[in-house]
Protein backbone atom coordinates (compact mmCIF):
# COMPACT_ATOMS: atom_id res chain seq x y z
CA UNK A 1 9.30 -16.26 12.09
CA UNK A 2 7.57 -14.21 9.61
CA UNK A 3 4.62 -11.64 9.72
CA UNK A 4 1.09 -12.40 9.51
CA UNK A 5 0.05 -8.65 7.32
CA UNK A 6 2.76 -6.33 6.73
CA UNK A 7 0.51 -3.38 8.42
CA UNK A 8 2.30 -4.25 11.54
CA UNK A 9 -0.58 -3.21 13.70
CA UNK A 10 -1.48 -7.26 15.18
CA UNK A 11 1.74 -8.42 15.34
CA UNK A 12 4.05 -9.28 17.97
CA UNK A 13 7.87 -8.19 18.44
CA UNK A 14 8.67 -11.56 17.42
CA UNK A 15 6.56 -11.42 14.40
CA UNK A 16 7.43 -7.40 13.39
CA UNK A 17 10.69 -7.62 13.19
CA UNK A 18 10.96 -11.26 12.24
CA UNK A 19 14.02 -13.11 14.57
CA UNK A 20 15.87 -16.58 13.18
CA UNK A 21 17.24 -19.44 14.98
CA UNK A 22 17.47 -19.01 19.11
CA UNK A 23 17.28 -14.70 17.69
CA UNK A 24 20.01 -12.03 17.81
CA UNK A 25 20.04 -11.72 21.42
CA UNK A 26 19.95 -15.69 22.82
CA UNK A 27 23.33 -15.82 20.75
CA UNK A 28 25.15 -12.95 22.49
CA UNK A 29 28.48 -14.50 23.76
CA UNK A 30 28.65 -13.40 27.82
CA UNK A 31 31.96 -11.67 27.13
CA UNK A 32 30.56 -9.55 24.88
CA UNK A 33 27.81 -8.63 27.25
CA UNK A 34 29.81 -8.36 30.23
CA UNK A 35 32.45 -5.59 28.01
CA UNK A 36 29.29 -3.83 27.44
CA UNK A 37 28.20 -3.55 31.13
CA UNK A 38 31.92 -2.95 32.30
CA UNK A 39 31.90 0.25 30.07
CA UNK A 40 28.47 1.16 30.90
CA UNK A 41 29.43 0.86 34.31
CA UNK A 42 32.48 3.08 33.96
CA UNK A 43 31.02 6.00 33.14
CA UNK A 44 27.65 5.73 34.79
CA UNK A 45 27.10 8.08 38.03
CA UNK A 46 25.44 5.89 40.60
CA UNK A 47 22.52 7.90 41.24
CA UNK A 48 21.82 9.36 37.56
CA UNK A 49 21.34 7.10 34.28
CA UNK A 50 24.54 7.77 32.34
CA UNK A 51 24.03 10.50 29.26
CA UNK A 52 21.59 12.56 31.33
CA UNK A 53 21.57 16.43 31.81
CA UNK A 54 20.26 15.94 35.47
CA UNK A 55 16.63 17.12 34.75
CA UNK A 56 13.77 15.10 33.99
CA UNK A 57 12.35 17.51 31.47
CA UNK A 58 9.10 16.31 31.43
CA UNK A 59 8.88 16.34 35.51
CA UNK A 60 10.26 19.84 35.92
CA UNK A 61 11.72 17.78 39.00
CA UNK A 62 15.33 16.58 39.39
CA UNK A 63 16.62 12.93 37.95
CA UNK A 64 17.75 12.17 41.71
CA UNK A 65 14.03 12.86 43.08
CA UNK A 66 12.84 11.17 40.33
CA UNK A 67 14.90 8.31 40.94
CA UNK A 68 14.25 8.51 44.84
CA UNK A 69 10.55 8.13 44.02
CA UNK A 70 10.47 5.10 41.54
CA UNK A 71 12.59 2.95 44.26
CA UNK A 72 9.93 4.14 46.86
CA UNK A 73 7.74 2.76 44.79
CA UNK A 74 10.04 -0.34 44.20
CA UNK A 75 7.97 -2.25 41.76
CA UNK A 76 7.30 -1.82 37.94
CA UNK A 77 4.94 -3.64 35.54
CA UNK A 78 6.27 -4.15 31.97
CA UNK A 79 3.96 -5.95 29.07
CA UNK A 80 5.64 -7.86 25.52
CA UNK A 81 9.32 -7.55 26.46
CA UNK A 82 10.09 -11.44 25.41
CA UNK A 83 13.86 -11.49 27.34
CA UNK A 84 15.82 -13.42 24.43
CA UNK A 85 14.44 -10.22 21.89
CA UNK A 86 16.53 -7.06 21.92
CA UNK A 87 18.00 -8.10 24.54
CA UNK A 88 14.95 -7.47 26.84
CA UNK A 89 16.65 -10.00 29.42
CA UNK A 90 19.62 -8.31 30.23
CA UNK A 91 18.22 -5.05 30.16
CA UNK A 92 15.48 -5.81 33.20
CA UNK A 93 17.84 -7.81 35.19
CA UNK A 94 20.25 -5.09 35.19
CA UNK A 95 17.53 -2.26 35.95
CA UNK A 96 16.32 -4.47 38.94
CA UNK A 97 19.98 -5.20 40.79
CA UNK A 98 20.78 -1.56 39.77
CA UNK A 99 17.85 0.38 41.62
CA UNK A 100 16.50 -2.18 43.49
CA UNK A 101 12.88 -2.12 41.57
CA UNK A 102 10.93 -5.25 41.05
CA UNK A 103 10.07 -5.77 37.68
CA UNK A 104 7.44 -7.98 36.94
CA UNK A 105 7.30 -8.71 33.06
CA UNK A 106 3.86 -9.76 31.71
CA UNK A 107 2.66 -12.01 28.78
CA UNK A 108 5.86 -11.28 26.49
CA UNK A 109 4.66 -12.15 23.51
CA UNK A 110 1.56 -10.23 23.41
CA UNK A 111 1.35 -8.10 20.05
CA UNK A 112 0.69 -4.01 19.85
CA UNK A 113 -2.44 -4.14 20.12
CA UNK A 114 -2.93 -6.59 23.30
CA UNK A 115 -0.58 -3.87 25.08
CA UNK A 116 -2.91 -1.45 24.59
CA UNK A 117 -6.34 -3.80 25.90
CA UNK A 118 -4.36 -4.24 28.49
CA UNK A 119 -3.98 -0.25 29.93
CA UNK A 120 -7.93 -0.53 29.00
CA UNK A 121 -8.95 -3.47 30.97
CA UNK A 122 -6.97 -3.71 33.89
CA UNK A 123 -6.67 0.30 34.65
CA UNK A 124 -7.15 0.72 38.33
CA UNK A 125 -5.83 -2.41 38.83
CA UNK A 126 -1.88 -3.15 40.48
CA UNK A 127 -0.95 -4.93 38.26
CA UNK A 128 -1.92 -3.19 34.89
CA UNK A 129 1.52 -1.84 32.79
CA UNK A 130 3.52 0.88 33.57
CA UNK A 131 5.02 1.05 30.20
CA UNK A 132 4.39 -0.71 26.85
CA UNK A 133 6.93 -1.22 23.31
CA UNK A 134 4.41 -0.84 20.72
CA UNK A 135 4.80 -0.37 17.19
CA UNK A 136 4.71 2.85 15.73
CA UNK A 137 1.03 2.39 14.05
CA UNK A 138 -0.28 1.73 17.59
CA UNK A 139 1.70 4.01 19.21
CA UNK A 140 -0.14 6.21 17.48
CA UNK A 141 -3.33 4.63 18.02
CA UNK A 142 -2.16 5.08 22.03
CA UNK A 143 -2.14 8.79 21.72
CA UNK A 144 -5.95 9.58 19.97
CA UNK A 145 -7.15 7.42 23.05
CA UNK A 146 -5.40 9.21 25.04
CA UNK A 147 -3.34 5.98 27.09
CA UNK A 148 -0.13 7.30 27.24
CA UNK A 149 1.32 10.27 29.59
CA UNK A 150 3.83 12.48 27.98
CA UNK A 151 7.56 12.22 29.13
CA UNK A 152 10.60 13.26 27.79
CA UNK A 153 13.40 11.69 29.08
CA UNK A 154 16.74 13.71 29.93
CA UNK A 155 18.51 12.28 27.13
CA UNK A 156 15.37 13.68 24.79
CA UNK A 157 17.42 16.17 22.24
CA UNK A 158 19.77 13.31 21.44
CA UNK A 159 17.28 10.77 19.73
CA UNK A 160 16.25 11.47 15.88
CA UNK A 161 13.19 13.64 15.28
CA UNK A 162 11.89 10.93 13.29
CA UNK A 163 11.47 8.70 15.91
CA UNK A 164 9.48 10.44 18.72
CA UNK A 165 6.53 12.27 19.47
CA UNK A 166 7.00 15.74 19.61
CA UNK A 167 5.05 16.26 22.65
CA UNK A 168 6.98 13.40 24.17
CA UNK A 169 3.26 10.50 24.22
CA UNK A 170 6.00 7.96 22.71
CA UNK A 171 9.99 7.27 21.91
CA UNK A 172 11.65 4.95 19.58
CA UNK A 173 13.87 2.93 21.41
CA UNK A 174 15.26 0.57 19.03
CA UNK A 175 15.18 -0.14 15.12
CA UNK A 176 16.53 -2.73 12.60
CA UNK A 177 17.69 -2.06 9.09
CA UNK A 178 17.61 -3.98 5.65
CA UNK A 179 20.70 -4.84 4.46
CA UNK A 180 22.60 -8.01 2.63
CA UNK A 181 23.80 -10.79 4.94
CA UNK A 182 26.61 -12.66 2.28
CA UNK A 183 27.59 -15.77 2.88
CA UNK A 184 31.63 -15.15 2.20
CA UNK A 185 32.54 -18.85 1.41
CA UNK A 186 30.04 -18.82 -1.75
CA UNK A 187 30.04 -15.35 -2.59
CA UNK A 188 33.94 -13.80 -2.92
CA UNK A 189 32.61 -10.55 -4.30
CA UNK A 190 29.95 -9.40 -2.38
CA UNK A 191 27.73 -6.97 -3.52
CA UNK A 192 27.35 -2.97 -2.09
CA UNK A 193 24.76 -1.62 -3.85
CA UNK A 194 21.30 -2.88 -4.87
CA UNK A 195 22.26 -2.29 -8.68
CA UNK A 196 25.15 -5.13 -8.17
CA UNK A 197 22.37 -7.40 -7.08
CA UNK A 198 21.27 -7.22 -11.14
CA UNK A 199 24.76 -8.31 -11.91
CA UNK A 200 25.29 -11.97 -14.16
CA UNK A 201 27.71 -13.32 -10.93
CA UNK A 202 24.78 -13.52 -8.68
CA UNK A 203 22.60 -16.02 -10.51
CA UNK A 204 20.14 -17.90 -8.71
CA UNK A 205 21.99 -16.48 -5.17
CA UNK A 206 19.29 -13.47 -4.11
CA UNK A 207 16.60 -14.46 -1.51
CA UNK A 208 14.48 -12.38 0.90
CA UNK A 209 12.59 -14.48 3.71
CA UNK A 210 8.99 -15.25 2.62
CA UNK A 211 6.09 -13.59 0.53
CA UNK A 212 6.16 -9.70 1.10
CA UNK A 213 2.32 -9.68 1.49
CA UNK A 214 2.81 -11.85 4.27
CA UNK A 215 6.31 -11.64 6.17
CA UNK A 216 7.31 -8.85 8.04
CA UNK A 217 11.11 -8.50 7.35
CA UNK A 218 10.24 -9.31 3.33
CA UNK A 219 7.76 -6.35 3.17
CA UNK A 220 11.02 -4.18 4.19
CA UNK A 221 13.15 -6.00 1.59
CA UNK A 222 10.68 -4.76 -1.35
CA UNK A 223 10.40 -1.19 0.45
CA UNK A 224 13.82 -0.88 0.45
CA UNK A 225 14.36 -1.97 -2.66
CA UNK A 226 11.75 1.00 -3.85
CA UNK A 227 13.70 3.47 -2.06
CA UNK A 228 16.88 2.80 -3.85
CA UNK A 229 14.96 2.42 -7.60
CA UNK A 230 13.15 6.06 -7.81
CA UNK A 231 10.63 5.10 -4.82
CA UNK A 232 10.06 6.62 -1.70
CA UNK A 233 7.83 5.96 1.30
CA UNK A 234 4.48 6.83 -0.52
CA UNK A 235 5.36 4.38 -3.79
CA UNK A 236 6.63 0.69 -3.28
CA UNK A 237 5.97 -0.20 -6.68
CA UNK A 238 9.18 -0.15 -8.21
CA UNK A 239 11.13 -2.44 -5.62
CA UNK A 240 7.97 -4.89 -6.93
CA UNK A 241 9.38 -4.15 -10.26
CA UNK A 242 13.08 -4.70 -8.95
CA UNK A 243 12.26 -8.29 -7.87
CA UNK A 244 10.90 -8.91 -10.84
CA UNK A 245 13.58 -8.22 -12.80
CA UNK A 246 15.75 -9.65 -10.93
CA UNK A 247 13.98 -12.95 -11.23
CA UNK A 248 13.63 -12.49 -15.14
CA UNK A 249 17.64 -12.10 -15.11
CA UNK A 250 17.80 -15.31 -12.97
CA UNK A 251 19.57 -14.02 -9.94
CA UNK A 252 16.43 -14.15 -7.67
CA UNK A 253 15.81 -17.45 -5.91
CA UNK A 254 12.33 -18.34 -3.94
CA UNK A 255 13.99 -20.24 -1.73
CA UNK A 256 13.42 -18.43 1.97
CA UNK A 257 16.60 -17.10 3.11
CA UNK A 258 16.20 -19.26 6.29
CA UNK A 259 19.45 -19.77 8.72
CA UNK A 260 19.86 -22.69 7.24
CA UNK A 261 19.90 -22.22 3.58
CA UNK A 262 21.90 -18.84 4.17
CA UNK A 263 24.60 -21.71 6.36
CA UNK A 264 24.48 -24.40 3.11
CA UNK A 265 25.06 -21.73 0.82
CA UNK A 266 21.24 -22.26 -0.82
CA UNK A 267 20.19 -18.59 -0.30
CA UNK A 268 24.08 -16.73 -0.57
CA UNK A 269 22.44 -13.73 -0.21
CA UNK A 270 19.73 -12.72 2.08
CA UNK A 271 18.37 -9.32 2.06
CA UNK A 272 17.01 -8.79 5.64
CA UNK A 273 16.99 -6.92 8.84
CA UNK A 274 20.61 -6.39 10.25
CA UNK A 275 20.63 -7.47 13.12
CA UNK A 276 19.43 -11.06 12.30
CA UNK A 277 22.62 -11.10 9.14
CA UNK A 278 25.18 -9.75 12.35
CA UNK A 279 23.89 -12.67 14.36
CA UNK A 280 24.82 -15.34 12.34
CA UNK A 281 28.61 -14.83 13.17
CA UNK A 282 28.01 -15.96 16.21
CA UNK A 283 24.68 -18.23 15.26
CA UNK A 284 26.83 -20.70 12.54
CA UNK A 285 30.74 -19.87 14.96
CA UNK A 286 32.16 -17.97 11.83
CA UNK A 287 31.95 -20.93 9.07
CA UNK A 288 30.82 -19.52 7.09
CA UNK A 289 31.59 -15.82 7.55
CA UNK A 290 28.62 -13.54 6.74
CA UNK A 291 29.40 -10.18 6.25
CA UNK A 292 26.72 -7.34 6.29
CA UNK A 293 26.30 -4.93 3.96
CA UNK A 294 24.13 -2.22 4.30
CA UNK A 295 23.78 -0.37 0.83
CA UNK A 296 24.35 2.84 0.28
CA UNK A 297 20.70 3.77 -0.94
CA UNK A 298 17.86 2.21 0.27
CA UNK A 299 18.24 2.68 4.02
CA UNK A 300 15.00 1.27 5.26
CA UNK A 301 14.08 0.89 9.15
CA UNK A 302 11.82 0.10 11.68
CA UNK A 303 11.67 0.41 15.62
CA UNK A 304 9.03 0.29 18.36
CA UNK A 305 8.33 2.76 20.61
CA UNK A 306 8.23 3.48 24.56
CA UNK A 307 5.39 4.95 26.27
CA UNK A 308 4.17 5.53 30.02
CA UNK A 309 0.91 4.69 30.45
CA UNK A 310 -1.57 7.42 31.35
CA UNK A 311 -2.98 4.92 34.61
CA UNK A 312 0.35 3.32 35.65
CA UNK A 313 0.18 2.23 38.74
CA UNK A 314 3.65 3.01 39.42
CA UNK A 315 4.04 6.45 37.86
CA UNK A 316 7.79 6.97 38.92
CA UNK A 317 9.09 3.25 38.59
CA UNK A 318 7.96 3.87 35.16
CA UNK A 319 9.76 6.93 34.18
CA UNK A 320 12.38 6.10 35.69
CA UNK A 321 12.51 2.73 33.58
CA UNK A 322 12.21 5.03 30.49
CA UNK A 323 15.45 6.99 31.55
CA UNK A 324 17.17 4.47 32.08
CA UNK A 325 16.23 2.78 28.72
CA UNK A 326 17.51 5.90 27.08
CA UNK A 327 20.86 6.41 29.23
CA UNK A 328 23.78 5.31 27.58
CA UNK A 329 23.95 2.13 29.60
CA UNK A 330 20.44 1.27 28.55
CA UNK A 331 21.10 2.07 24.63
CA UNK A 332 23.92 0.07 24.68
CA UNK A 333 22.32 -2.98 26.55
CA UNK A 334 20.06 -3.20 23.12
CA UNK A 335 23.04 -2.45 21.09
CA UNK A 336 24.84 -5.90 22.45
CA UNK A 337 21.56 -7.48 20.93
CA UNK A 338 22.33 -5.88 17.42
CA UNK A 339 19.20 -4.24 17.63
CA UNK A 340 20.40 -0.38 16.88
CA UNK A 341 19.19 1.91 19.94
CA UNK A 342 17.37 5.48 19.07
CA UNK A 343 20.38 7.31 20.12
CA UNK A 344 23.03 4.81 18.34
CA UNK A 345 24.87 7.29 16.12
CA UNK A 346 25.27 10.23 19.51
CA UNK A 347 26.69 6.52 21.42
CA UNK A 348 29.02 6.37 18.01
CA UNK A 349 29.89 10.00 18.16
CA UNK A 350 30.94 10.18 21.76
CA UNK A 351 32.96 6.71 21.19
CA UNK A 352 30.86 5.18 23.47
CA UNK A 353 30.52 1.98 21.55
CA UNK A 354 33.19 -1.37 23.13
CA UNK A 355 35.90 -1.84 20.84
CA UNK A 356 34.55 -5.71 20.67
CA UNK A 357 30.74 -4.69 19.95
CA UNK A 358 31.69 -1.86 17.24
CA UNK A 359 33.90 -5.00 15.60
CA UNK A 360 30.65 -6.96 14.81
CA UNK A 361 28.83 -4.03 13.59
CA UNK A 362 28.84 -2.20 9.78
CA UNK A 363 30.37 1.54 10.82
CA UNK A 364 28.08 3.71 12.33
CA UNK A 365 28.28 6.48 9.27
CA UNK A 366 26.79 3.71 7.33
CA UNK A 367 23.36 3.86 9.27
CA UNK A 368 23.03 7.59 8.13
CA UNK A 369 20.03 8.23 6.19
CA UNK A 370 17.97 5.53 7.48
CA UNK A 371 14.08 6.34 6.99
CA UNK A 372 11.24 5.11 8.51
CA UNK A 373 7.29 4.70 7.19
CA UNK A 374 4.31 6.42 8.79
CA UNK A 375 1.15 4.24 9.87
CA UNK A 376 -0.55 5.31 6.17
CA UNK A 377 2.66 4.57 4.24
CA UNK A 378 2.97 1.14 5.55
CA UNK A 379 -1.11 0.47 4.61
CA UNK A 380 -0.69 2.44 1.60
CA UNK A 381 2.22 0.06 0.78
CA UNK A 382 0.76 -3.11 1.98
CA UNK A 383 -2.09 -2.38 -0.44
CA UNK A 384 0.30 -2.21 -3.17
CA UNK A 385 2.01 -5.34 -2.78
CA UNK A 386 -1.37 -7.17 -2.57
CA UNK A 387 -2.31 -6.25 -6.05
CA UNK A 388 0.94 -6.19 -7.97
CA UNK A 389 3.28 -8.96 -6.22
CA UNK A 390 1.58 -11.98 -7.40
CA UNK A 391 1.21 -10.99 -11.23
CA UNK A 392 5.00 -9.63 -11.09
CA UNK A 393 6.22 -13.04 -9.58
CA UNK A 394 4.70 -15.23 -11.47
């Protein structure tokens, strides 16, 4: 499903970071899931998410008050969590028979922006959200209007500086990364680096999913492609001038790198988020193989972010949702949806990762480096592509 403007802003979770097919998460086999809970379940304390210091930092109270007071509460109001995306399913199912909180899970696939009308209109109200999982352009959007309630959840030095709020108004809880899905049965010598794409064997064979100005995961493919030619964040133009080249040498196809195509061999190679080119293991039952590669330069990312809502009706239910988002149970729940969690390389570090899941997955050093765009970046760059993708295509 692809984007409807690359500024992110309007767009659902469905739309931002585009899913194929039934999506990465409706093709999770149960025994991989149910490895994942086992080991999440082996080291978890039963009264305190697993990973946690014991203090909710934000609170100045204790994890086990904290936690006493959300099941008081016993009910919590979540907005845009579709359950076959990231995994959203599993992950409220098992907070609910854990602690014994009701979660009622509203309108999932309302965009960003609906979230936020929705703190505005129904404030006051029992049933307005607790939490929301906005992108990062409206999470910031969240904190001029001052919506959100700062919390920093026990497991709060372990996640990337790059992908909270310093004052603790929002987290990143999950993100996605560009790399090359390969069809194996076509392509016997996949390529590692984006300068291999340019190479004479890969005629006709490299695809991205849609028009950049347009589709959300193609928009990534070109601001990858930037970072790894002399870009950065603040100049997209020369992954336009990549793509152009490579369609001048003949390796670029406009065919959209679709399931489907990628299956039949039409679109060999498909530059888009990982998690969708891990899925389709499971998605076409290994024939063909796909393996993913994520290149060595060019690490480009996105993730949505977690925030409490300044009006929640159930204050506690909803922090305590956020810690256990961000224990190592939660992290990993998102994890067996291939969507990377914030704190995926301190899971990787600690060998915290199944054995099975880690199988499916490119090593965890090879995540290192990843970058992700600021609100004016991503406009900046959307402007960009507007102007110079159609003449450069053509």
């Amino acid at each position: 499903m692809s984007s409807e403007v690359p500024t992110l802003s309007p767009l659902s979770r469905r739309q931002f970071l585009r899913r194929a097919g039934t999506g990465a998460t409706g093709l999770l086999g149960a025994g991989v899931l149910a490895v994942v809970l086992d080991a999440c379940g082996s080291t978890t304390p039963s009264t305190t998410p697993s990973g946690s210091s014991g203090a909710a930092p934000s609170t100045g109270g204790s994890l086990a008050s904290l936690e006493s007071k959300a099941k008081s509460e016993g009910k919590l109001n979540v907005i845009a969590l579709p359950p076959d995306w990231s995994n959203y399913g599993a992950i409220i199912s098992t907070f609910q028979s854990k602690y014994g909180i009701k979660v009622t899970s509203a309108a999932p696939d309302d965009s960003s922006a609906q979230e936020l009308a929705a703190i505005k209109a129904l404030k006051g109200q029992s049933r307005a959200p607790d939490v929301v999982d906005v992108a990062p352009s409206l999470a910031a959007v969240g904190v001029q209007e001052k919506l959100f309630a700062p919390f920093k959840v026990s497991t709060w030095d372990t996640i990337p500086a790059n992908m909270k709020d310093p004052n603790g108004y929002w987290t990143g809880d999950y993100y996605g990364v560009i790399s090359f899905g390969v069809n194996t049965s076509v392509v016997k010598n996949p390529p590692q680096t984006w300068s291999d794409l340019t190479k004479p064997e890969y005629k006709g064979m490299v695809s991205i999913n849609g028009d950049p100005r347009s589709a959300g995961d193609a928009f990534a493919a070109v601001f990858a492609a930037a970072l790894a030619n002399g870009g950065s964040l603040d100049d997209i133009t020369p992954g336009v001038e990549f793509y152009a080249k490579l369609k001048k040498d003949g390796n670029w196809t406009s065919t959209n790198c679709l399931p489907a195509n990628i299956q039949k061999g039409a679109t060999p190679i498909a530059i888009e988020w990982d998690y969708l080119n891990i899925a389709y293991n499971k998605q076409f039952g290994g024939s063909p193989k796909v393996q993913t590669v994520i290149p060595a330069t060019g690490k480009f990312g996105n993730y949505y972010c977690q925030a409490v809502s300044a009006s929640a009706p159930n204050p506690s239910a909803a922090r305590w949702w956020e810690e256990f988002l961000y224990s190592d149970q939660g992290q990993l729940l998102y994890l067996a949806g291939y969507a990377h969690p914030a704190r995926y390389q301190d899971l990787a570090s600690k060998g915290l990762i199944p054995a099975s899941l880690q199988a499916s997955l490119p090593p965890a050093s090879e995540y290192a480096g990843v970058v992700f765009p600021n609100e004016a970046q991503t406009t900046k760059a959307a402007a960009v592509l507007a102007a110079k993708w159609g003449p450069a295509m053509a």
